[in-house]
N, C-alpha and C. Protein backbone atom coordinates (compact mmCIF):
# COMPACT_ATOMS: atom_id res chain seq x y z
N UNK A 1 191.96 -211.31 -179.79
CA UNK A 1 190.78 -210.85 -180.50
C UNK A 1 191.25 -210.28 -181.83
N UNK A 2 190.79 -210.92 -182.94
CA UNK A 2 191.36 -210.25 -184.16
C UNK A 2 190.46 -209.48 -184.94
N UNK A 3 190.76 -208.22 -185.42
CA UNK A 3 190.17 -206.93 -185.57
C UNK A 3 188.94 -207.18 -186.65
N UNK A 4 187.71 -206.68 -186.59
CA UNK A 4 186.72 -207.02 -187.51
C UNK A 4 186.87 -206.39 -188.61
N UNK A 5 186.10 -206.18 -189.42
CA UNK A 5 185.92 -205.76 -190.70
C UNK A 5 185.79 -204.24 -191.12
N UNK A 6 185.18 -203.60 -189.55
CA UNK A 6 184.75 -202.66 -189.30
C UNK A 6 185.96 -201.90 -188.70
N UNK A 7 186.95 -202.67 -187.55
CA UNK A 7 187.50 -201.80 -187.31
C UNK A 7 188.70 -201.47 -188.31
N UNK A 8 189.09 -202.90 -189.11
CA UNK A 8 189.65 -202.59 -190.03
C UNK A 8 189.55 -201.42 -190.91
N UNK A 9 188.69 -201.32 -191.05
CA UNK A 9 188.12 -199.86 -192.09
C UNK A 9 188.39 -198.66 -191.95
N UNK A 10 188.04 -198.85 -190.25
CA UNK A 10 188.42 -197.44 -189.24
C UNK A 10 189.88 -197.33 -189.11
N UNK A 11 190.56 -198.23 -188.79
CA UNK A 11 192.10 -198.30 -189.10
C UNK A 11 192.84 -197.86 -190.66
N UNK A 12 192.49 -197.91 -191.24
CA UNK A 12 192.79 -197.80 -192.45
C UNK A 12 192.41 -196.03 -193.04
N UNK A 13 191.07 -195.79 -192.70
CA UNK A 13 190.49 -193.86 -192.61
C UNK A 13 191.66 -193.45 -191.85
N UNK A 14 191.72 -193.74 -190.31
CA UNK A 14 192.78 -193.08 -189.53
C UNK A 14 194.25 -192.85 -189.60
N UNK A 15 194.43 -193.69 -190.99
CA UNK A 15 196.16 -193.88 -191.38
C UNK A 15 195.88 -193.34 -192.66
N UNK A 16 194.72 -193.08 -193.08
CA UNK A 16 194.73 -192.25 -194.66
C UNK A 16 194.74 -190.93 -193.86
N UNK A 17 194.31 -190.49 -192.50
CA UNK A 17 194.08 -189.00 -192.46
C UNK A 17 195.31 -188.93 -191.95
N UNK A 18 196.10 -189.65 -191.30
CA UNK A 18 197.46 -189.91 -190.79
C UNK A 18 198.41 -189.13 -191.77
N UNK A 19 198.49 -190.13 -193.34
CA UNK A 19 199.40 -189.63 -193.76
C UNK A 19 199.35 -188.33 -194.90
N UNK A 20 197.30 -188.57 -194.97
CA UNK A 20 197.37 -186.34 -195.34
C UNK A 20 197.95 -185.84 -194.40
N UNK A 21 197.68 -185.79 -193.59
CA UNK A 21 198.37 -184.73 -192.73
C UNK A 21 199.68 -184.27 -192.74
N UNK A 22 200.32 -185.62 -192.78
CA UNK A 22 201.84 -185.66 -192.73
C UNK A 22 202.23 -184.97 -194.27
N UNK A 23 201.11 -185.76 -195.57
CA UNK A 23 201.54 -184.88 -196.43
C UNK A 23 201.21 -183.20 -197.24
N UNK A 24 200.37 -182.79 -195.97
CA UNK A 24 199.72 -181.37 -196.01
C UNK A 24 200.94 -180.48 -195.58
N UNK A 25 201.92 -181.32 -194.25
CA UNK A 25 202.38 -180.54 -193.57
C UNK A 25 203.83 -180.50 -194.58
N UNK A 26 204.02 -181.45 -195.14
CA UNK A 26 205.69 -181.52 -196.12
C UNK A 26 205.17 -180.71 -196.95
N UNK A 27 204.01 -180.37 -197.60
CA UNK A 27 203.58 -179.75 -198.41
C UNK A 27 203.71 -177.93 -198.62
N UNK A 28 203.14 -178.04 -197.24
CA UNK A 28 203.27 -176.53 -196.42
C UNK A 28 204.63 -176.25 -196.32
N UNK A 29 205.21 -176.96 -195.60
CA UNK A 29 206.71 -176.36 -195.19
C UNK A 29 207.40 -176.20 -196.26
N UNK A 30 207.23 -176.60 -197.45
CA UNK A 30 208.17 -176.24 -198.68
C UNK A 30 207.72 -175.17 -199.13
N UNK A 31 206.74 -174.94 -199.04
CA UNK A 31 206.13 -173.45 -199.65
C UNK A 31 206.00 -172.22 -198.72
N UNK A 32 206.29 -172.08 -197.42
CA UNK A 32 206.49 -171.95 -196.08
C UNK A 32 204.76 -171.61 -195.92
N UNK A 33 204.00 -172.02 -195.89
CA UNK A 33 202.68 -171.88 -195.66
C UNK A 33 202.36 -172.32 -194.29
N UNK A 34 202.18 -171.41 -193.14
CA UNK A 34 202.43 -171.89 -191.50
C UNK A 34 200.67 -172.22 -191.69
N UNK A 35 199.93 -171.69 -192.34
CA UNK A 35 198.27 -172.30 -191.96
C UNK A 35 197.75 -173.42 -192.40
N UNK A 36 198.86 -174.27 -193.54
CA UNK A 36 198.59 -175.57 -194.26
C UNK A 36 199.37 -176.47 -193.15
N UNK A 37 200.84 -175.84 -192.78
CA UNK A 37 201.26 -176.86 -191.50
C UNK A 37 200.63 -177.18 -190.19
N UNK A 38 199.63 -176.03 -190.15
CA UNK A 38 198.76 -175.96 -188.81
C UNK A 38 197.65 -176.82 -188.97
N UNK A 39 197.19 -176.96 -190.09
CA UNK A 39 196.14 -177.63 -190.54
C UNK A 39 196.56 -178.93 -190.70
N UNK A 40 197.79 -179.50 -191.15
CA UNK A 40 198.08 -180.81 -191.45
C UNK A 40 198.33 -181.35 -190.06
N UNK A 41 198.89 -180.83 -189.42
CA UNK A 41 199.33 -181.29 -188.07
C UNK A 41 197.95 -181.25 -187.30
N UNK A 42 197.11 -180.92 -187.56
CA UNK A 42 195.63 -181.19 -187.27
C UNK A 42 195.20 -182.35 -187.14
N UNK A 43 195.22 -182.60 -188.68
CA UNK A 43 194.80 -184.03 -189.33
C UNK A 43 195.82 -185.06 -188.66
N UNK A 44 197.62 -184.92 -188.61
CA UNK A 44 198.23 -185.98 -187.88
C UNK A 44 197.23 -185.71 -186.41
N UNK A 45 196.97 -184.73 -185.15
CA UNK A 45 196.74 -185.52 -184.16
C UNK A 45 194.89 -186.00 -184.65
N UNK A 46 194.43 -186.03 -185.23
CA UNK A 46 193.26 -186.62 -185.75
C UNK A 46 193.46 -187.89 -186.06
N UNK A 47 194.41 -187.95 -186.87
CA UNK A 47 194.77 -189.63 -187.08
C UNK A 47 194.85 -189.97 -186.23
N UNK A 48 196.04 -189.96 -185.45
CA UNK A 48 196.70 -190.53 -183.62
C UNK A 48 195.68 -190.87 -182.91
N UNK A 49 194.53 -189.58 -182.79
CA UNK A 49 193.82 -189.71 -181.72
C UNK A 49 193.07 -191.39 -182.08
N UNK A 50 192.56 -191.15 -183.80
CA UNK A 50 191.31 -192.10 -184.24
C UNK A 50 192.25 -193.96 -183.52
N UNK A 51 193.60 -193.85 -184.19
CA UNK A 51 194.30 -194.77 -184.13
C UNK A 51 194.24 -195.59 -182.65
N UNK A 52 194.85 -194.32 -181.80
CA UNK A 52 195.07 -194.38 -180.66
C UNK A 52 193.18 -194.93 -179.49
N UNK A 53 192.32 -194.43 -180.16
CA UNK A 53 191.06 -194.91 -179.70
C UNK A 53 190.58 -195.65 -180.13
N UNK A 54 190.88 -196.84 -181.41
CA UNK A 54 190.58 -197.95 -181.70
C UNK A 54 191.93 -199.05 -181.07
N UNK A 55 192.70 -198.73 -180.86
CA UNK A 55 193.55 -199.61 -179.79
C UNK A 55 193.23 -199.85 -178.53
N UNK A 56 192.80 -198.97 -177.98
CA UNK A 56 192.69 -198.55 -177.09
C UNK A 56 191.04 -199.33 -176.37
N UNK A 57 189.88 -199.10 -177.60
CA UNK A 57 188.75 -199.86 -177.30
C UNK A 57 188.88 -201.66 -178.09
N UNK A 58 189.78 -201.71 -178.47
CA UNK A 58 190.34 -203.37 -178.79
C UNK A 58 191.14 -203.89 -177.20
N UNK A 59 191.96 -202.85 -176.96
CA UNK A 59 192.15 -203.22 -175.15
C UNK A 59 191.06 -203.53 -174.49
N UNK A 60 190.34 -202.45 -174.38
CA UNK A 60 189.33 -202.14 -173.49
C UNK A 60 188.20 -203.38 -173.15
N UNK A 61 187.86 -203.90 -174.87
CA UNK A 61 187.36 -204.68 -175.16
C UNK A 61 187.90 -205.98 -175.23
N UNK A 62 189.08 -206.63 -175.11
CA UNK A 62 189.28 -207.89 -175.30
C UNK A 62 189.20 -208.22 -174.39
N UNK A 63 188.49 -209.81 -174.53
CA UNK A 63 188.13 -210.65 -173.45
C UNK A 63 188.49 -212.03 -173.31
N UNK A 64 189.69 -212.14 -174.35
CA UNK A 64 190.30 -213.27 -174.26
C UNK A 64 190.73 -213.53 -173.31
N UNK A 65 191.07 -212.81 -172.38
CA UNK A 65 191.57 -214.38 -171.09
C UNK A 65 190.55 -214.42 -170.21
N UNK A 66 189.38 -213.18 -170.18
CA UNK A 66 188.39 -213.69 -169.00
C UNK A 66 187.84 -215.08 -169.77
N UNK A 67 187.83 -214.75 -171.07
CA UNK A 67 186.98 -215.87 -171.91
C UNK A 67 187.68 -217.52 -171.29
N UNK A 68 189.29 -217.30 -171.68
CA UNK A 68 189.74 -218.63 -171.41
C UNK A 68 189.55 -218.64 -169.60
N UNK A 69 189.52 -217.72 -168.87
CA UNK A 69 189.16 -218.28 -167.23
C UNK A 69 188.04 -218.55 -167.11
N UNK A 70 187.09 -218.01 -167.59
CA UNK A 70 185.78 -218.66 -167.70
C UNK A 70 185.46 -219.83 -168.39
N UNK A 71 186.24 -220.61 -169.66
CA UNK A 71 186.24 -221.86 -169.67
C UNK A 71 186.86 -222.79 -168.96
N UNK A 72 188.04 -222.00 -168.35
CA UNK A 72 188.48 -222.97 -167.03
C UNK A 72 187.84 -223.60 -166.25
N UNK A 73 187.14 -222.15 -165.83
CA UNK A 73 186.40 -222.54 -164.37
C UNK A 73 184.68 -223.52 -164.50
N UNK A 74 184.47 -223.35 -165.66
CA UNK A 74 183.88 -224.23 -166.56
C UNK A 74 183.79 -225.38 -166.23
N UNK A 75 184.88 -225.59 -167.16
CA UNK A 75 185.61 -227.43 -167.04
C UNK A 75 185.80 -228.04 -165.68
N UNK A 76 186.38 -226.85 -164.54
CA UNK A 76 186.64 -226.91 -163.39
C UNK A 76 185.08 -227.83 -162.55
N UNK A 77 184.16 -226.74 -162.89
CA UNK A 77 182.96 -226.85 -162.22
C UNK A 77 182.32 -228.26 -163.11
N UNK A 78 182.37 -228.55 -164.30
CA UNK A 78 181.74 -229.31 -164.91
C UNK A 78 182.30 -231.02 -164.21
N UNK A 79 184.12 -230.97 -164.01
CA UNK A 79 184.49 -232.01 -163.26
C UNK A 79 183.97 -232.41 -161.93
N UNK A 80 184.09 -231.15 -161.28
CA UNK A 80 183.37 -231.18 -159.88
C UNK A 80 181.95 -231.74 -160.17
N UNK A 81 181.46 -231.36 -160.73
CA UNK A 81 179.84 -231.69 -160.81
C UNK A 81 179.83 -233.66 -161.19
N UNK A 82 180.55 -233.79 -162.09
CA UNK A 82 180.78 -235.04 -162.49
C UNK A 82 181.20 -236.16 -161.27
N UNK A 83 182.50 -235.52 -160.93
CA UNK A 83 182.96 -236.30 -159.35
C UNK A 83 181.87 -236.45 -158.58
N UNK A 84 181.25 -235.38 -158.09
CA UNK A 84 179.96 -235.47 -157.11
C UNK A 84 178.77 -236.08 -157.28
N UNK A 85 178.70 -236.26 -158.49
CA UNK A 85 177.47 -237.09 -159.07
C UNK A 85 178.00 -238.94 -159.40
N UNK A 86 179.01 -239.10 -159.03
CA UNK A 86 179.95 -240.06 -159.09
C UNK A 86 179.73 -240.86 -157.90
N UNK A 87 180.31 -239.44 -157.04
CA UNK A 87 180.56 -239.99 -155.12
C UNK A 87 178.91 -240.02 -154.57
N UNK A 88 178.19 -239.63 -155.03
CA UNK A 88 176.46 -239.80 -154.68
C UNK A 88 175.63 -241.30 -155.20
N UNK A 89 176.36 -241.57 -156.66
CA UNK A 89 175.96 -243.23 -156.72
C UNK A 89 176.73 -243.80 -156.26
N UNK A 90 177.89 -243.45 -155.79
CA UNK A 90 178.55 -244.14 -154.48
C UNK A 90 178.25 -244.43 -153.72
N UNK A 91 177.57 -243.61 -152.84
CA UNK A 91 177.35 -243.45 -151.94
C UNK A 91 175.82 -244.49 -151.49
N UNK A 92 174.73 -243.94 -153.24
CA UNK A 92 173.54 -244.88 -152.87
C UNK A 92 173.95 -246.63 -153.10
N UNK A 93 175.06 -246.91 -154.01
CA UNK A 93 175.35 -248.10 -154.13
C UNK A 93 175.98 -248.95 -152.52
N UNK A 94 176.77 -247.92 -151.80
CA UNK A 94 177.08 -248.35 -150.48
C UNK A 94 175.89 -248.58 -149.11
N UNK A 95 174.77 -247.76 -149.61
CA UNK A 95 173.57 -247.88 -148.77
C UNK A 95 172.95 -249.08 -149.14
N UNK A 96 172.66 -249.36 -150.48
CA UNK A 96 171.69 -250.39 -151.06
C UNK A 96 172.90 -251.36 -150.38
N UNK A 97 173.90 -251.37 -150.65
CA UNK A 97 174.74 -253.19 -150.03
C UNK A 97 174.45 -253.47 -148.47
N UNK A 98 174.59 -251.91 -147.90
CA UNK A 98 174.68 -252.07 -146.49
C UNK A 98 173.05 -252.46 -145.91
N UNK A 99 172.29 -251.92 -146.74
CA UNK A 99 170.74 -252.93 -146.02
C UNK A 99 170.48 -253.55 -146.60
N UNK A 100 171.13 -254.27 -147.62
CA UNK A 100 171.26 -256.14 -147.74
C UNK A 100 172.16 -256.71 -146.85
N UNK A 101 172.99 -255.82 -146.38
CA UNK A 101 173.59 -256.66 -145.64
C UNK A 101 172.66 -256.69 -144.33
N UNK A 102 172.36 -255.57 -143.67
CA UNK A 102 171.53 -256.03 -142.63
C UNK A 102 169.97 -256.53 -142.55
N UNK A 103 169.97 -256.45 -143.84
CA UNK A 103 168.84 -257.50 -144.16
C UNK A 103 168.91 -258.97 -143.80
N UNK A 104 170.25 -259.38 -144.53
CA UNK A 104 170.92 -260.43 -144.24
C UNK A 104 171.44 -261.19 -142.89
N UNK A 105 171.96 -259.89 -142.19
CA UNK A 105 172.21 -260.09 -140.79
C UNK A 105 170.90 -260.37 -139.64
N UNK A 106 169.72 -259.45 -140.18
CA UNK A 106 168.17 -259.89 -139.28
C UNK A 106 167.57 -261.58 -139.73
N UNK A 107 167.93 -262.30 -141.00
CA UNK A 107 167.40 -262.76 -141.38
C UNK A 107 167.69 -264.08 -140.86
N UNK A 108 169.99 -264.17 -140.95
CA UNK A 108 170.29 -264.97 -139.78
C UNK A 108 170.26 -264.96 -138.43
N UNK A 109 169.74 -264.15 -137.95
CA UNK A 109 169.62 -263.38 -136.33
C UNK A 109 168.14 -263.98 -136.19
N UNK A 110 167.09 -264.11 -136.77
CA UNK A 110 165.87 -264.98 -136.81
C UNK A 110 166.11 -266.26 -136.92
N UNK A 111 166.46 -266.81 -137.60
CA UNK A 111 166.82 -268.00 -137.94
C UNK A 111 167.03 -268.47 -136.69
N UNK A 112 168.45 -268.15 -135.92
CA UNK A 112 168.87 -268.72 -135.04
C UNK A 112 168.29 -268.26 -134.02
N UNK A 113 167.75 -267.50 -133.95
CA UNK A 113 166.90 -267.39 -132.96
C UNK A 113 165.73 -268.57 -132.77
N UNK A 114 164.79 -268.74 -133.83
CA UNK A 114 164.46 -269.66 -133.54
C UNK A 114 165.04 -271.25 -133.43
N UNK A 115 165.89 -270.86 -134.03
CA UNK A 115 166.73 -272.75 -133.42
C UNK A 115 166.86 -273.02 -132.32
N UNK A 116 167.34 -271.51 -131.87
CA UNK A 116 167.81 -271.65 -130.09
C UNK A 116 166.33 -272.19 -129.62
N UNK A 117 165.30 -271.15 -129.86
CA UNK A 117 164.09 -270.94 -128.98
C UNK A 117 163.63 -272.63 -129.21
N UNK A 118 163.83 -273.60 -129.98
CA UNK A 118 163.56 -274.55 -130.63
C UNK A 118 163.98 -275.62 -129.71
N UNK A 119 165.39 -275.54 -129.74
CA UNK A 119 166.35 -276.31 -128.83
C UNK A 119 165.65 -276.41 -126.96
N UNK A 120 165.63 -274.75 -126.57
CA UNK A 120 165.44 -274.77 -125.41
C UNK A 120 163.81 -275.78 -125.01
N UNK A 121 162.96 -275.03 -126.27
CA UNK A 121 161.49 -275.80 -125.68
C UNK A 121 161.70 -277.66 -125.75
N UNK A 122 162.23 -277.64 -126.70
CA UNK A 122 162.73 -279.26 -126.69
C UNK A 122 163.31 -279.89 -125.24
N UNK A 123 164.50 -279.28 -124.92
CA UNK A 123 165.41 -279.35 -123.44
C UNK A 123 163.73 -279.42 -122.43
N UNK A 124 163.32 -278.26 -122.80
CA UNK A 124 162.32 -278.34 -121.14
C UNK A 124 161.03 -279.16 -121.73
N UNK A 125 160.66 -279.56 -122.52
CA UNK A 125 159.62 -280.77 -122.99
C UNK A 125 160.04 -281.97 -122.24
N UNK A 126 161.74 -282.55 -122.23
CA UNK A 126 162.68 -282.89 -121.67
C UNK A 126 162.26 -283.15 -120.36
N UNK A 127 162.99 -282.32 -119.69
CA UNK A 127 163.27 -282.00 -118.44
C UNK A 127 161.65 -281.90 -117.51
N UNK A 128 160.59 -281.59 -118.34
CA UNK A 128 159.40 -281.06 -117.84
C UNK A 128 158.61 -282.20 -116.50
N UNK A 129 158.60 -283.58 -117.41
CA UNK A 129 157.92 -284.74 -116.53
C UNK A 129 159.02 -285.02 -115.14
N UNK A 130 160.24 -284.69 -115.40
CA UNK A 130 161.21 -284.72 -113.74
C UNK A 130 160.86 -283.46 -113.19
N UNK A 131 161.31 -282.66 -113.40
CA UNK A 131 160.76 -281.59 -113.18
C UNK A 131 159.39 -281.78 -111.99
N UNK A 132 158.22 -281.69 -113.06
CA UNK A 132 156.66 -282.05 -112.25
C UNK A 132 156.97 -283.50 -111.40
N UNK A 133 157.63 -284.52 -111.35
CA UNK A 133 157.42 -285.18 -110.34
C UNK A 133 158.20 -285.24 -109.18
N UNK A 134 159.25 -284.05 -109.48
CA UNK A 134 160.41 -283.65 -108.07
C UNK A 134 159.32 -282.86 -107.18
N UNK A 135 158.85 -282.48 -108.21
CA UNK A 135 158.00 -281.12 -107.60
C UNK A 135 156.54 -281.59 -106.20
N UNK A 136 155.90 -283.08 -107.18
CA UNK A 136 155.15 -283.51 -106.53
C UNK A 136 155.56 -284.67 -105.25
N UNK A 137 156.76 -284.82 -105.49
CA UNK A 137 157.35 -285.58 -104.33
C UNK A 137 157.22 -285.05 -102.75
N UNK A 138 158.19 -283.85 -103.93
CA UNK A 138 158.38 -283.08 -102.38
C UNK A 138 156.99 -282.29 -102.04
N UNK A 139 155.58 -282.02 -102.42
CA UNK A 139 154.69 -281.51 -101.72
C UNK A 139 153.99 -282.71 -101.14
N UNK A 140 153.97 -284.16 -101.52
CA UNK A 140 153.67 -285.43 -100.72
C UNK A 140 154.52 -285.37 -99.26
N UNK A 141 155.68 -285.03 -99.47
CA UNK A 141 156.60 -285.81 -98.21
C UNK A 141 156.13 -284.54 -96.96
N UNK A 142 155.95 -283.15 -97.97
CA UNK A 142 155.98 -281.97 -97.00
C UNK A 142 154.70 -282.00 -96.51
N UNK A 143 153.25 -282.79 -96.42
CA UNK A 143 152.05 -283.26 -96.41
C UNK A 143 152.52 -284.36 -95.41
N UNK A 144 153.08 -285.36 -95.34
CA UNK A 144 153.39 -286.49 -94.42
C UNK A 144 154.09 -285.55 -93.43
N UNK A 145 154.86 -284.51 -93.50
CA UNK A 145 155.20 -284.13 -92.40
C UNK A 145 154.53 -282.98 -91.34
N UNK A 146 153.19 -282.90 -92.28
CA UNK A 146 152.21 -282.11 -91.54
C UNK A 146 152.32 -280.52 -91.52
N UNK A 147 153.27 -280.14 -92.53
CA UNK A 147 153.03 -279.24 -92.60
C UNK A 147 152.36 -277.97 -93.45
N UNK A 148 151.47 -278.65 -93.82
CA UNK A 148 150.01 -278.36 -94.48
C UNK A 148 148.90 -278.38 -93.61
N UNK A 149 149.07 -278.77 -92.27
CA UNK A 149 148.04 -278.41 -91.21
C UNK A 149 147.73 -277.36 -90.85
N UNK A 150 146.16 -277.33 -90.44
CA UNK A 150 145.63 -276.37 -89.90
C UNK A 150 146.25 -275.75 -88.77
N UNK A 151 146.62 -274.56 -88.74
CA UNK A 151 147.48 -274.55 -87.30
C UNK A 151 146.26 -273.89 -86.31
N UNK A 152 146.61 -273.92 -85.56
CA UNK A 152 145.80 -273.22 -84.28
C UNK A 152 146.08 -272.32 -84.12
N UNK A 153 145.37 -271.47 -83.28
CA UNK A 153 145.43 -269.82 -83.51
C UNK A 153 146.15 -269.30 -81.99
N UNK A 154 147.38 -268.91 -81.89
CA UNK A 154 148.05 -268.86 -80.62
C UNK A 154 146.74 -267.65 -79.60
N UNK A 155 146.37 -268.58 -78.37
CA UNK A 155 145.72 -267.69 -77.49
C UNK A 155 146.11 -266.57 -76.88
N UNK A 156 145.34 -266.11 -77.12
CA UNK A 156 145.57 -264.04 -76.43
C UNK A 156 146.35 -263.82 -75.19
N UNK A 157 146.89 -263.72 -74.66
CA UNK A 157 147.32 -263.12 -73.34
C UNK A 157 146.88 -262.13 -72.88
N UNK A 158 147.04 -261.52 -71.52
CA UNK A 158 146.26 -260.64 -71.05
C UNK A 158 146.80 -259.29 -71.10
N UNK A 159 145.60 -258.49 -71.43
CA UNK A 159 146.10 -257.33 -71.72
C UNK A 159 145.75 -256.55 -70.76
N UNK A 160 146.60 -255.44 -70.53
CA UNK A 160 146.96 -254.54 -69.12
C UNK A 160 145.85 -253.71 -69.64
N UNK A 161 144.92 -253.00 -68.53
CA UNK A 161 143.72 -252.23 -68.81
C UNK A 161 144.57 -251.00 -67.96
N UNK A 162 144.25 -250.00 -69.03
CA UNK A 162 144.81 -248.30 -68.81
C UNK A 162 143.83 -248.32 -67.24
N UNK A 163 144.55 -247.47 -66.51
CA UNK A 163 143.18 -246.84 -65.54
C UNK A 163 142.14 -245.59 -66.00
N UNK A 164 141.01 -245.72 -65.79
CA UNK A 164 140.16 -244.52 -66.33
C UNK A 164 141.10 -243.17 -66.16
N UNK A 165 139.66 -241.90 -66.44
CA UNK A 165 140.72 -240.86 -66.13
C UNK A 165 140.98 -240.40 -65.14
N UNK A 166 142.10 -239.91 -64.63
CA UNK A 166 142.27 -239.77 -62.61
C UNK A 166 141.82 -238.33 -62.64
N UNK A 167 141.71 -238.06 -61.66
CA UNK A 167 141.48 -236.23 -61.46
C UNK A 167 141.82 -235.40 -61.73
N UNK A 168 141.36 -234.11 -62.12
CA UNK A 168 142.29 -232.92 -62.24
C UNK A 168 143.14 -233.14 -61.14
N UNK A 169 144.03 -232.09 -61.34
CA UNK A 169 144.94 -231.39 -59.93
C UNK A 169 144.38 -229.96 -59.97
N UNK A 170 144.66 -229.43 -58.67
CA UNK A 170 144.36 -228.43 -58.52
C UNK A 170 145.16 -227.23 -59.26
N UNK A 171 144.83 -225.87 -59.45
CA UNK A 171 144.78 -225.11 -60.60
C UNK A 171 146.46 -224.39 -59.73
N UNK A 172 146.24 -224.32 -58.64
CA UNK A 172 147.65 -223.75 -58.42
C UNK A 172 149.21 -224.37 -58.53
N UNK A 173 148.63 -226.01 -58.27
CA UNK A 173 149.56 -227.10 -58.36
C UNK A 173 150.13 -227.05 -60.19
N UNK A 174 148.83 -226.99 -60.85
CA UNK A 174 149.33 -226.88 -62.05
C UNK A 174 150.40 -225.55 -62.64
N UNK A 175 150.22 -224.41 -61.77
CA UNK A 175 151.08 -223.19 -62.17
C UNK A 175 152.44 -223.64 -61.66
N UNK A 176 152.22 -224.25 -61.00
CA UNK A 176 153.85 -224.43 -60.22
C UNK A 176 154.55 -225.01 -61.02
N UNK A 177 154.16 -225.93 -61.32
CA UNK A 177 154.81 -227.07 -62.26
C UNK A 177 155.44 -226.47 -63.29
N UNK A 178 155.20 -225.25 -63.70
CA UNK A 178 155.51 -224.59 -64.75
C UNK A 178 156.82 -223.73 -64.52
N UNK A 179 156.92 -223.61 -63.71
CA UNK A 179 158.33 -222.95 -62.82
C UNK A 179 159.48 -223.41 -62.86
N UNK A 180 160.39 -222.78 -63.11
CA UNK A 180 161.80 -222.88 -63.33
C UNK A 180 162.29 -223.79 -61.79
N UNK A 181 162.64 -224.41 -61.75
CA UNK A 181 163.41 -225.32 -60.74
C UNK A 181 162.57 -226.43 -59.83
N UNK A 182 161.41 -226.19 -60.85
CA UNK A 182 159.96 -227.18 -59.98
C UNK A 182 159.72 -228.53 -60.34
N UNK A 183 160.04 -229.36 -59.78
CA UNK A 183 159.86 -231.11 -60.27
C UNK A 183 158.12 -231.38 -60.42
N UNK A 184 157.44 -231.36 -60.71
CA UNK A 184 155.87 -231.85 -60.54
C UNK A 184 155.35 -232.64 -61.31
N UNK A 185 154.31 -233.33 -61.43
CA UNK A 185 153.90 -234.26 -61.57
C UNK A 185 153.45 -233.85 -63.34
């Protein structure tokens, strides 16, 4: 950062009060005057200080290297942005091929589809009149052999009739039966 116009100015006051001082105090000491040396040596730390606090806010203040990391990171980000906007029409250029290609792939996948479907109805157009007269052969021959007849209805056999209902038993016969070691009916 090179010093403005302004601080120049201020640099320049602070080295004029600099070197009154310095020449207040050579001044004094030859004449032994201790309140002109007290006073000049005033003005030197007055200078120092002014000096010393325009260095000090030129430190404080320079921003030359955030400046140059911030154009780094800049350029940094501006590449990145570029690459990525790069790898994204990449990316749509790899989509647009890939559904032409399977555009391409449904389009021969129809195609032959119908050739096949084409082929086969042809084959059984073919095959269809043998086919229907194997078919009608054999329901002629299976007709000569009668077995398309009415069949007869196999007759009933006889069926066993339950006996009605038999009698109670008597009420004590029935308690027994209920008994541990009792066989009954």
């Amino acid at each position: 950062m090179d010093l403005t116009a302004r601080t120049k100015a201020a640099v320049a006051i602070a080295v004029g009060i600099l070197l009154a001082g310095f020449a207040v105090i050579i001044r004094s000491a030859s004449v032994h005057n201790a309140a002109g040396s007290i006073g000049g040596a005033c003005l030197v730390m007055t200078g120092l200080s002014l000096v010393i606090l325009i260095f000090v806010r030129r430190w404080v203040c320079d921003t030359r290297d955030e400046r140059r990391v911030l154009a780094d990171t800049q350029r940094q980000a501006q590449a990145e942005q570029t690459r990525f906007l790069a790898l994204q029409a990449a990316q749509v250029n790899e989509m647009g091929r890939l559904t032409q290609e399977r555009a391409a792939e449904r389009a021969r996948n129809t195609a032959t589809l119908k050739a096949e479907r084409e082929k086969l109805r042809a084959e059984f157009q073919g095959t269809r009149a043998k086919e229907l007269s194997e078919a009608f052969q054999t329901g002629a021959e299976m007709e000569r052999a009668g077995v398309f007849k009415k069949r007869q209805q196999p007759s009933r056999g006889n069926l066993l009739t339950f006996p009605k209902k038999q009698p109670a038993a008597p009420e004590a016969e029935r308690e027994r039966s209920r008994e541990h070691g009792v066989v009954g009916p």
